[in-house]
Protein backbone atom coordinates (compact mmCIF):
# COMPACT_ATOMS: atom_id res chain seq x y z
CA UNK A 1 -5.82 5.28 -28.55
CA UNK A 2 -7.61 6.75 -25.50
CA UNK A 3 -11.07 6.12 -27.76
CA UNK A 4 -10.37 2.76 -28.52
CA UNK A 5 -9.70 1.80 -24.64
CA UNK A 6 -13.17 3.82 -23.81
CA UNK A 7 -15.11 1.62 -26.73
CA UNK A 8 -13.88 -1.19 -25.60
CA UNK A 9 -14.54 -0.64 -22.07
CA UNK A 10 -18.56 0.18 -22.67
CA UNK A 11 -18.30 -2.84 -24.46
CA UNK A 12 -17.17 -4.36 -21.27
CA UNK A 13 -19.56 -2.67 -19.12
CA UNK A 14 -22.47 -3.46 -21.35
CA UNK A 15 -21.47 -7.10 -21.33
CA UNK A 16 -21.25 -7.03 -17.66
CA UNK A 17 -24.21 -5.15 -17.14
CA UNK A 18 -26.20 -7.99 -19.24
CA UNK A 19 -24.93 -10.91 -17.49
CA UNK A 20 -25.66 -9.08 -14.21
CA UNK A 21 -29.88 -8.51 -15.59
CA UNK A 22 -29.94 -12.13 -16.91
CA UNK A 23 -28.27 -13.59 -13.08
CA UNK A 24 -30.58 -11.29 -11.29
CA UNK A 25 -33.41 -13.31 -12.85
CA UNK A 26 -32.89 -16.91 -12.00
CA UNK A 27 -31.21 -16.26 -8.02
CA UNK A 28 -32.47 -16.23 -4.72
CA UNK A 29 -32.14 -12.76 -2.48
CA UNK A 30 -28.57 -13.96 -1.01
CA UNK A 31 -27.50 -15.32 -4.47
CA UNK A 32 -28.35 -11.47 -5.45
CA UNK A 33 -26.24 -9.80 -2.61
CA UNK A 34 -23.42 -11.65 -3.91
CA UNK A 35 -23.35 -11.53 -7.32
CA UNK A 36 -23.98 -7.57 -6.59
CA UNK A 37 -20.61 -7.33 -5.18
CA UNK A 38 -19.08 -9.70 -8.02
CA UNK A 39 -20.29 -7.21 -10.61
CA UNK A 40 -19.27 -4.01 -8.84
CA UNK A 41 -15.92 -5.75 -8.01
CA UNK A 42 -15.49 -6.38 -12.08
CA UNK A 43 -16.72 -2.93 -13.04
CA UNK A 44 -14.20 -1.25 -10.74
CA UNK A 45 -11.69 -3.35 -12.47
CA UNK A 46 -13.02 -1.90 -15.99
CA UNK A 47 -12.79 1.58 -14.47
CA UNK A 48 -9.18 1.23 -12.65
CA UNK A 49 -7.89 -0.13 -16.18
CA UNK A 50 -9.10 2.62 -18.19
CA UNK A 51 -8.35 5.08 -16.07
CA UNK A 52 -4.22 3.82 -15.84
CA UNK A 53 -4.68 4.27 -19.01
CA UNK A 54 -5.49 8.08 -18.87
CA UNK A 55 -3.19 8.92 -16.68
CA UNK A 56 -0.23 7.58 -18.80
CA UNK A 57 -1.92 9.36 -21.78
CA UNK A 58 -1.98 12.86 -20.22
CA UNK A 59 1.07 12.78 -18.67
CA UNK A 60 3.64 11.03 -20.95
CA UNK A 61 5.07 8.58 -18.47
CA UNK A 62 8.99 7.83 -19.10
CA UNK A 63 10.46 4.65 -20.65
CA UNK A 64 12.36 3.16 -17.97
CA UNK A 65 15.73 0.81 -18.77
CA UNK A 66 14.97 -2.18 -16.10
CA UNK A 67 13.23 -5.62 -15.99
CA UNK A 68 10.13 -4.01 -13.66
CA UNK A 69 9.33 -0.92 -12.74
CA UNK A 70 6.43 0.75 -10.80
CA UNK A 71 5.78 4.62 -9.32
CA UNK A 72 3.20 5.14 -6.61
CA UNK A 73 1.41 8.03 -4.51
CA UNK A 74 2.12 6.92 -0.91
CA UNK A 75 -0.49 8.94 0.13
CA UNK A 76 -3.75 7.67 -2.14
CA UNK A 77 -2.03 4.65 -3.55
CA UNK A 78 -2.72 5.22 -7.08
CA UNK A 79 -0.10 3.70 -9.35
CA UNK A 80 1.04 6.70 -11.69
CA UNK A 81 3.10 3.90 -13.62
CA UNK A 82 4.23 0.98 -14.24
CA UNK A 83 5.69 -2.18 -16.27
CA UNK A 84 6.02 -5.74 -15.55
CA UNK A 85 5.22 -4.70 -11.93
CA UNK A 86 4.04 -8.35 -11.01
CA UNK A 87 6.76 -9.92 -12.50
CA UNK A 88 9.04 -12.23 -10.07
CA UNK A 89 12.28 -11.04 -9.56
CA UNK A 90 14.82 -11.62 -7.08
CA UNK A 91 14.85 -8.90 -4.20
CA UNK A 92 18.23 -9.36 -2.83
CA UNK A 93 18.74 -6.54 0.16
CA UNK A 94 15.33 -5.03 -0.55
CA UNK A 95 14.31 -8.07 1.94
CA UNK A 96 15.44 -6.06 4.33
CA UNK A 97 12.37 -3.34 4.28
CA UNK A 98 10.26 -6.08 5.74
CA UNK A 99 12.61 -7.31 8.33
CA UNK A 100 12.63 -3.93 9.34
CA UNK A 101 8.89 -3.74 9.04
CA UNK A 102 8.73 -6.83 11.85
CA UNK A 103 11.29 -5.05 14.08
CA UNK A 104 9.42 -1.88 13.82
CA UNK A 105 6.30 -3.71 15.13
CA UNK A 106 7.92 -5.53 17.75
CA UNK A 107 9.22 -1.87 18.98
CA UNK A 108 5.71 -0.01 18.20
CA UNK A 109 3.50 -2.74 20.07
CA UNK A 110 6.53 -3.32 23.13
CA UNK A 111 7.72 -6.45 22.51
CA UNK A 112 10.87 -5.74 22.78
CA UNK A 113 13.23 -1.91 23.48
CA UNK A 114 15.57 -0.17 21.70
CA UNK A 115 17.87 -0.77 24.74
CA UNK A 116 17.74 -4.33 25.13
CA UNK A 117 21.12 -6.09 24.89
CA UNK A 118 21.53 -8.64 22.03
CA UNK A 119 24.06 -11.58 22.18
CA UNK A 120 26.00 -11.97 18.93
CA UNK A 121 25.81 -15.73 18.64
CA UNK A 122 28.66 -17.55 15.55
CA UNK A 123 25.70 -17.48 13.24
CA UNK A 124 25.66 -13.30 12.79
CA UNK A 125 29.65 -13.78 13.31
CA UNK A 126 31.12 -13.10 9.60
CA UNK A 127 34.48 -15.21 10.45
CA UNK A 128 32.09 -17.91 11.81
CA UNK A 129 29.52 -18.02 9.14
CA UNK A 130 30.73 -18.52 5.57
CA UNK A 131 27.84 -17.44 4.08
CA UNK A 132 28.34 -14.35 5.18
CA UNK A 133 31.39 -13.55 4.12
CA UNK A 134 32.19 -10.68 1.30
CA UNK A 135 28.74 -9.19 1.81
CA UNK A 136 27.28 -6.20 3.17
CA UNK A 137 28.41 -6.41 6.97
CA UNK A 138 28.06 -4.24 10.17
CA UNK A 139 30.74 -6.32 11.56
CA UNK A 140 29.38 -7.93 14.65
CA UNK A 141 32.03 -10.10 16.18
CA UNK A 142 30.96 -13.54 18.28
CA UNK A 143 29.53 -12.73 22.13
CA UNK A 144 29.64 -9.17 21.10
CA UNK A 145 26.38 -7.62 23.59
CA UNK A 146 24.68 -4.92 21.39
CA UNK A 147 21.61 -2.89 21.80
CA UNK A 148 18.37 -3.44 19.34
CA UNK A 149 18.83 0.10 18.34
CA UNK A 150 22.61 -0.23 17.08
CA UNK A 151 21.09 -3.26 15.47
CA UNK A 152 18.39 -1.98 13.91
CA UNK A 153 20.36 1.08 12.06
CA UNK A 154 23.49 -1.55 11.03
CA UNK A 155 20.49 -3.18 9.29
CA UNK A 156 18.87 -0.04 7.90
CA UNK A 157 21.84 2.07 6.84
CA UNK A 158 24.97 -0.06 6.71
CA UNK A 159 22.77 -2.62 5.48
CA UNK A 160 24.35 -5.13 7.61
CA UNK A 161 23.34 -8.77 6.85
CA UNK A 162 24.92 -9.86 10.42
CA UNK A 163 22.61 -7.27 12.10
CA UNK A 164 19.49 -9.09 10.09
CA UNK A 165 20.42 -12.30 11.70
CA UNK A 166 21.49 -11.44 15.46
CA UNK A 167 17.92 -9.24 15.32
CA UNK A 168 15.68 -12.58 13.70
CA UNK A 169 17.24 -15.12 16.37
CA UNK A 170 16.24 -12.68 18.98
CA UNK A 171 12.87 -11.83 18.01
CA UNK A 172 11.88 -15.48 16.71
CA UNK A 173 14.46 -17.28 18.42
CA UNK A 174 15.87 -18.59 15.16
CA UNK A 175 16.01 -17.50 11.44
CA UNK A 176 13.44 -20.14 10.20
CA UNK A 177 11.02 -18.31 12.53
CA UNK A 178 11.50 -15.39 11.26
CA UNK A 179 11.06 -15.94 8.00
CA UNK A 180 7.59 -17.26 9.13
CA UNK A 181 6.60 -14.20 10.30
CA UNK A 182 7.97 -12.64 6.98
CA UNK A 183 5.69 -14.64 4.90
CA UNK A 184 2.72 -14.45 7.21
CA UNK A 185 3.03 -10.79 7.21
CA UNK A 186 3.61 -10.50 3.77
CA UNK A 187 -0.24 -12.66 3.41
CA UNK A 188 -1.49 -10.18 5.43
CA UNK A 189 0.11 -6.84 3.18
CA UNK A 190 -1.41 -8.69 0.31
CA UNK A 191 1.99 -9.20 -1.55
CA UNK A 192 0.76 -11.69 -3.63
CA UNK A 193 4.50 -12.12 -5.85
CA UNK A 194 6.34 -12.72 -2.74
CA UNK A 195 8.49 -15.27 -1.06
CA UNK A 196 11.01 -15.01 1.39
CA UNK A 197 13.87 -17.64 2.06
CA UNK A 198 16.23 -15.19 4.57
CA UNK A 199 16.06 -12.51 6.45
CA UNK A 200 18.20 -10.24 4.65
CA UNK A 201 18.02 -10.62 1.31
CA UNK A 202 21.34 -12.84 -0.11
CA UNK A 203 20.59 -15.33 -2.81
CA UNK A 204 18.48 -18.10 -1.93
CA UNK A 205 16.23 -20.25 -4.49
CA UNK A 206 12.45 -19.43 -4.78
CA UNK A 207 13.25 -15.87 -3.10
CA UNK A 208 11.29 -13.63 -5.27
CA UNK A 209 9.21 -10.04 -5.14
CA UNK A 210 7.60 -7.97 -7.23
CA UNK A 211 8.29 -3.80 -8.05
CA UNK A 212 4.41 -3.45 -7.19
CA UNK A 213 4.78 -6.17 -3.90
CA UNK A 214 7.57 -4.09 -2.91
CA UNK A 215 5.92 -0.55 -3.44
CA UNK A 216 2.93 -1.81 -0.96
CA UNK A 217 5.27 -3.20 1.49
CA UNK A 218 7.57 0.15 1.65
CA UNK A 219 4.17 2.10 1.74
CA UNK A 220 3.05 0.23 4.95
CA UNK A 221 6.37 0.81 6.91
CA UNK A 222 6.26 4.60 5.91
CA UNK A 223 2.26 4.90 6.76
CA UNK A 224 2.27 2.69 10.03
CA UNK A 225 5.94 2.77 11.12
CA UNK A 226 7.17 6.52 11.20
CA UNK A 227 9.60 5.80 13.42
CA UNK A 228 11.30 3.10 12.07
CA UNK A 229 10.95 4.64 8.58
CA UNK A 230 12.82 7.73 9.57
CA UNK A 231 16.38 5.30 10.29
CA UNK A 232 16.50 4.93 6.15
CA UNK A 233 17.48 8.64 5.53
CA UNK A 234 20.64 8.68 7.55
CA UNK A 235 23.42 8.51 5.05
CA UNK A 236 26.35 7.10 7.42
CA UNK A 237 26.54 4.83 10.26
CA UNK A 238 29.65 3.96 12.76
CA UNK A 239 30.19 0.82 14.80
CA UNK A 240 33.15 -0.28 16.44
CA UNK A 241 35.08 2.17 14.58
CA UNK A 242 34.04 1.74 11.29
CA UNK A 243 32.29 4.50 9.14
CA UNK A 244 30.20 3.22 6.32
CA UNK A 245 27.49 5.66 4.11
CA UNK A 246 24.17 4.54 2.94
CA UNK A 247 24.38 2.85 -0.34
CA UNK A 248 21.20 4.72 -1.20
CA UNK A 249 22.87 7.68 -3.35
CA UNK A 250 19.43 9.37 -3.84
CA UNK A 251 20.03 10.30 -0.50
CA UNK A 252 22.43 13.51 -1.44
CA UNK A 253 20.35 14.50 -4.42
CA UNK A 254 20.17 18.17 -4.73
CA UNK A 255 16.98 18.37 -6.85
CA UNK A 256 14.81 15.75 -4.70
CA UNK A 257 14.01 15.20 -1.56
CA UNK A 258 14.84 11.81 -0.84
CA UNK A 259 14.61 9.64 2.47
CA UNK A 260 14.71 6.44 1.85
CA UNK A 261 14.50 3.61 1.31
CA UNK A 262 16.79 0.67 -0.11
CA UNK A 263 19.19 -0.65 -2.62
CA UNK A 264 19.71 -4.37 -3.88
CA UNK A 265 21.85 -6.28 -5.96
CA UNK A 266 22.38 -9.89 -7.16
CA UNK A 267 23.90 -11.57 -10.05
CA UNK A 268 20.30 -12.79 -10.96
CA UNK A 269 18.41 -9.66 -9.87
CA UNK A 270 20.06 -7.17 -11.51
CA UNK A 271 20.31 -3.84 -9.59
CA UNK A 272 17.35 -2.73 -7.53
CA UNK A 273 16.45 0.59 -5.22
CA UNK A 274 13.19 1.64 -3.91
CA UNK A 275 13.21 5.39 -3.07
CA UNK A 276 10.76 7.77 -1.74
CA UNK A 277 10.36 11.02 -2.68
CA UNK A 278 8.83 14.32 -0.39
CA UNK A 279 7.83 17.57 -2.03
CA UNK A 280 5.53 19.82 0.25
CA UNK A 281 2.53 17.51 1.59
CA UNK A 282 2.93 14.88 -1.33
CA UNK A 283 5.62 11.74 -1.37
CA UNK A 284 5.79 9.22 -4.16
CA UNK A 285 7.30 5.99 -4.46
CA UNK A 286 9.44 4.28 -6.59
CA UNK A 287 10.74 0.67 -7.31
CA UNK A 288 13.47 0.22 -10.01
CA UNK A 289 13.97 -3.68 -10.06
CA UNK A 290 16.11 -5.55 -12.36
CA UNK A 291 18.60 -2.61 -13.92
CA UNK A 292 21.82 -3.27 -15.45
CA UNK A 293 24.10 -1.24 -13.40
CA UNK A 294 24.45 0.56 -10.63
CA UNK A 295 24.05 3.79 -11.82
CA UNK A 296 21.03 3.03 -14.31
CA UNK A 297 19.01 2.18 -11.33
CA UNK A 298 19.53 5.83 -9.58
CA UNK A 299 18.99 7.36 -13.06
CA UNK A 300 15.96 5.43 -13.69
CA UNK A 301 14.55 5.80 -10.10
CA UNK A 302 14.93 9.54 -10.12
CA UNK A 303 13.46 9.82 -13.74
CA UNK A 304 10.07 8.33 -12.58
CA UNK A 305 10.07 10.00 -9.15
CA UNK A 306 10.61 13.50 -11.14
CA UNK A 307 7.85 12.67 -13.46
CA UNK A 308 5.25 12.00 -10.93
CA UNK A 309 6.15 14.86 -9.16
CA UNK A 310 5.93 17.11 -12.35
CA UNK A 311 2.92 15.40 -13.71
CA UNK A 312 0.01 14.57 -10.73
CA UNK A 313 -0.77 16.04 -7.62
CA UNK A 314 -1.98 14.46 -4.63
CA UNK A 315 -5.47 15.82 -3.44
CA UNK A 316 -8.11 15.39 -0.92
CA UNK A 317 -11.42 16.75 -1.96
CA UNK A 318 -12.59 14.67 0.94
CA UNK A 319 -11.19 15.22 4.74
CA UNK A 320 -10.49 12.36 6.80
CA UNK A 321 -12.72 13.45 9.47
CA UNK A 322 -15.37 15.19 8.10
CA UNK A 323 -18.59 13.94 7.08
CA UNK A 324 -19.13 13.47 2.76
CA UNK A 325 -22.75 12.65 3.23
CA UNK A 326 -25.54 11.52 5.62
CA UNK A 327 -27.80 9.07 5.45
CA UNK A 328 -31.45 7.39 7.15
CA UNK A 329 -30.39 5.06 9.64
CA UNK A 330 -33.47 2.80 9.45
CA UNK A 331 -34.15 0.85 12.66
CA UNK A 332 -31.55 2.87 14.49
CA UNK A 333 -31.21 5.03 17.45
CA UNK A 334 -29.84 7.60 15.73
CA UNK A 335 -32.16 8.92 12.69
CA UNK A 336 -28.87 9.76 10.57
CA UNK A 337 -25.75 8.36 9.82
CA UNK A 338 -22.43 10.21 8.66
CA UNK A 339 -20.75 8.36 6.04
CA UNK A 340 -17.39 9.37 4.81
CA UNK A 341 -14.37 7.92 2.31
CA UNK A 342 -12.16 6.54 5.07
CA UNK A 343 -8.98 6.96 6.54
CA UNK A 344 -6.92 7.26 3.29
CA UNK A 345 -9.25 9.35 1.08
CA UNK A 346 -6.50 11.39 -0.67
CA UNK A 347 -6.46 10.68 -4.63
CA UNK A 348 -3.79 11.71 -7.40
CA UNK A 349 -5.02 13.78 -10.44
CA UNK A 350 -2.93 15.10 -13.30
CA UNK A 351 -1.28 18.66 -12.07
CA UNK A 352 -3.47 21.50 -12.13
CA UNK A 353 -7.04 19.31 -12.21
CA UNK A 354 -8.12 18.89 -8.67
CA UNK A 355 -10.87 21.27 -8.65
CA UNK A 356 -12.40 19.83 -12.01
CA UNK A 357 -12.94 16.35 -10.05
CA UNK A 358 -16.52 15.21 -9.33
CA UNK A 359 -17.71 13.49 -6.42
CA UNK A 360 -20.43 11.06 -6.50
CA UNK A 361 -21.37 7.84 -3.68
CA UNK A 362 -23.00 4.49 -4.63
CA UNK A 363 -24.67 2.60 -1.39
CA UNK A 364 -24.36 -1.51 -1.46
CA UNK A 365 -28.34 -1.67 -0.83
CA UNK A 366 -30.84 0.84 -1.10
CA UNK A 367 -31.26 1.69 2.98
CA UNK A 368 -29.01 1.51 5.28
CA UNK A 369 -30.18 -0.61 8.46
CA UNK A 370 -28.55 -0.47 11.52
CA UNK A 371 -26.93 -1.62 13.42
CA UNK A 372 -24.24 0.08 11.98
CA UNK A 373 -20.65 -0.32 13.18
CA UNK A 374 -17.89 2.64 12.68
CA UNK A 375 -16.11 1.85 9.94
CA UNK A 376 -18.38 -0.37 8.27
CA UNK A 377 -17.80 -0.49 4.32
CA UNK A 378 -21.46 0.38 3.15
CA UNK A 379 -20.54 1.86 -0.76
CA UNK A 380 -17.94 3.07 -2.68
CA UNK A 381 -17.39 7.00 -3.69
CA UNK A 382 -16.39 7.69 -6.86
CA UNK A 383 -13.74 10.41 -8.37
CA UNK A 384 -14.50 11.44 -11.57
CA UNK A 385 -12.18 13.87 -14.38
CA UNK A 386 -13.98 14.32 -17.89
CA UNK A 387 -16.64 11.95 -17.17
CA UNK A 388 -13.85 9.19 -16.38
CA UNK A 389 -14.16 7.32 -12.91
CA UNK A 390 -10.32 7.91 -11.92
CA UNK A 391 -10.36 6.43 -8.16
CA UNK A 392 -12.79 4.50 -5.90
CA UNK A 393 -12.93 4.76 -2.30
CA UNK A 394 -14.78 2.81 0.44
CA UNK A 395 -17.93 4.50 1.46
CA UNK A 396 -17.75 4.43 5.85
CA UNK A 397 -19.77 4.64 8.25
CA UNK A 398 -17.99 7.20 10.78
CA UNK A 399 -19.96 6.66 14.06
CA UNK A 400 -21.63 3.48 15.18
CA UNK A 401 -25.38 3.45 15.25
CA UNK A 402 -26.95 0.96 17.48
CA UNK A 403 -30.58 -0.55 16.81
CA UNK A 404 -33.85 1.57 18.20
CA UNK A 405 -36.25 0.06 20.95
CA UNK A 406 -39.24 -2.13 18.86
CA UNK A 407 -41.67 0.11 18.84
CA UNK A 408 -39.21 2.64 16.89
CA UNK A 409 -38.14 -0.70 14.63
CA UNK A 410 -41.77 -1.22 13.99
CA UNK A 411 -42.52 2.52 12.89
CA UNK A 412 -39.45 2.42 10.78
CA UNK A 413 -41.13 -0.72 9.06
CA UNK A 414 -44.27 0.77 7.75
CA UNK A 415 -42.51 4.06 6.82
CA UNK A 416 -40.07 2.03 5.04
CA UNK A 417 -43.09 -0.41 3.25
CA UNK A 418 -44.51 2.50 2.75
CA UNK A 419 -41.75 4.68 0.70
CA UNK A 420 -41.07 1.31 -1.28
CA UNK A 421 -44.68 1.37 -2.34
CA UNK A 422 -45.13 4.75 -3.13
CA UNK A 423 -41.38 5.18 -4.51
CA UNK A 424 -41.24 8.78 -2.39
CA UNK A 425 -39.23 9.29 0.95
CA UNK A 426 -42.41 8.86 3.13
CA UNK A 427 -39.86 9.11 6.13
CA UNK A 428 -38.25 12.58 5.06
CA UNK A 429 -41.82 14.25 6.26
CA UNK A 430 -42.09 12.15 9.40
């Protein structure tokens, strides 16, 4: 099977490759820059596909029982597995990982405290708001004054669609608002199978998500939102005198280490739970969307995340702040420039294979050319296993490099006409 993907993916590349030598011919210099990046953009695709493929072939991923389904290293992002992971699919309570995405923004950047006092209005009343009613509730009562923080774990743990609401109408000033800024965000997070109609999650037409949608959002809160994250492993929650326990079972497993994040249900959406999963330095996500009970969507959940953990590791064969390579900074102050894979440049690789992985870094354009701003994508490093390409990462510039004084500029011109002519590095003896 694994031959067939690889012959038809030189196929692919030689196709691509053609197209690319026949375009090259008939465009102008900025016609060339872009279809440059068109072509690397479609060979990465090639790459990513085959490589999904590999992984799945080496490791044996599990059947799962559900109508979507995906597994992901929080840490590089690869996606160890998957099925039907774009496909629509109503989120129910899941919803609420982004409202508590907003509210942990509005707390990291200030906008509002943990402390401030919020006035339960009849619309996050249960008795006053029929819609309401016979769902997951924290049990807010009308003019009841409660802090953001008490709100904010009702929401997380109890699951509490009254919290959702008192917490929207305070940050937006009304529910319609905040589901503005749930859509806008989710433009931004790139969750390209998702709309929201509420702020927590119960039935609404055209609400929809996706297991892979949901997988990105969950990894953003964890990655950018510690804090906020760390409410979803409590397993119980009190208010007013009533003691309820995080529906999210996964929580009191004995043989993974669970802490978070969040179950769903709906008569259309089947049973849903995206959990995360800890062992030593690594953590793994995992959607389940669409199961046919509640306890097939535990079973299936911790069936992937014990797979991933069994079958890939997470490495980093290049650190976050150290230099991978350095480059001439033509025209620049500085002669050199330290280039690196970014901020994220951890990778997954079947267990046992992170020293057999090969490093290798592709610029853009020939020479770099200041000026050259810090963090500036300039290439893209490649991670190869077996002569496979099994992750890309964006080649950075790590320091800014501003542009020399003219006469420096000038030098840098004939060394550089000069290397181009001769086809030798002129300016490595200079």
């Amino acid at each position: 099977m694994f031959s067939m993907l690889l012959a038809g993916a030189e196929l692919c590349i030689k196709l691509l490759a053609g197209c690319y030598c026949k375009l090259l011919m008939w465009c102008d210099l900025k016609a060339m820059k872009k279809i440059r990046q068109v072509y690397w953009l479609l060979l990465l695709q090639v790459f990513i596909g085959v490589a999904g493929a590999r992984a799945d072939e080496w490791a044996g991923a599990p059947g799962i029982a559900a109508q979507a389904w995906i597994l992901m290293d929080a840490d590089s992002g690869a996606v160890l597995t998957e099925g039907n992971a774009d496909r629509p699919v109503e989120p129910a309570s899941l919803v609420k990982i982004m409202t508590s995405y907003l509210l942990g923004q509005a707390l990291k950047s200030g906008a509002l405290l943990a402390a401030d006092k919020v006035h339960v209005g009849t619309e996050a009343w249960a008795a006053g708001n029929p819609v309401l009613q016979g769902s997951s509730l924290m049990f807010l009562k009308r003019g009841d004054q409660v802090s953001v923080a008490e709100l904010n774990k009702g929401m997380v743990v109890a699951s509490g669609n009254d919290a959702c609401i008192a917490l929207a109408n305070y940050l937006a000033g009304s529910q319609d608002g905040f589901v503005t800024l749930m859509n806008e965000t989710a433009q931004v997070l790139g969750l390209s199978n998702t709309t929201f109609k509420t702020v927590h999650g119960l039935a609404a037409a055209g609400q929809v998500s996706s297991a892979r949608d949901m997988a990105v959002l969950s990894r953003a809160l964890i990655h950018d939102l510690p804090e906020e994250y760390a409410l979803f492993k409590e397993r119980a929650f009190t208010f007013n005198g009533v003691h309820q326990y995080n529906r999210n079972r996964l929580l009191w497993s004995t043989s993974l280490e669970v802490d978070g994040l969040k179950t769903g249900n709906s008569q259309e959406g089947g049973f849903s739970l995206v959990a995360s999963a800890v062992s030593g330095n690594r953590r793994l996500i995992a959607v389940v969307m669409g199961a046919d009970s509640d306890h097939a969507r535990f079973q299936e959940t911790e069936k992937l995340l014990k797979w991933g953990l069994r079958a890939f590791e997470t490495a980093m064969p290049i650190k976050a702040h150290e230099a991978f390579i350095e480059k001439r900074a033509w025209f620049g102050a500085a002669r050199t420039v330290r280039l690196n894979a970014g901020e994220r440049p951890a990778i997954t690789v079947p267990y046992g294979k992170a020293d057999a992985v090969k490093i290798s870094a592709i610029l853009n354009e020939p020479y770099l050319r200041a000026p050259l701003r810090k963090g500036q994508v300039v290439g893209v490093v490649n991670f190869q296993l077996d002569a496979l390409t099994i992750a890309q990462k964006p080649l950075v510039v790590m320091e800014t490099v501003e542009q020399a004084g003219w006469f420096s500029r000038l030098w840098d011109a004939v060394l550089l006409k000069l290397q181009q002519w001769l086809g030798v590095c002129v300016a490595c003896a200079v």
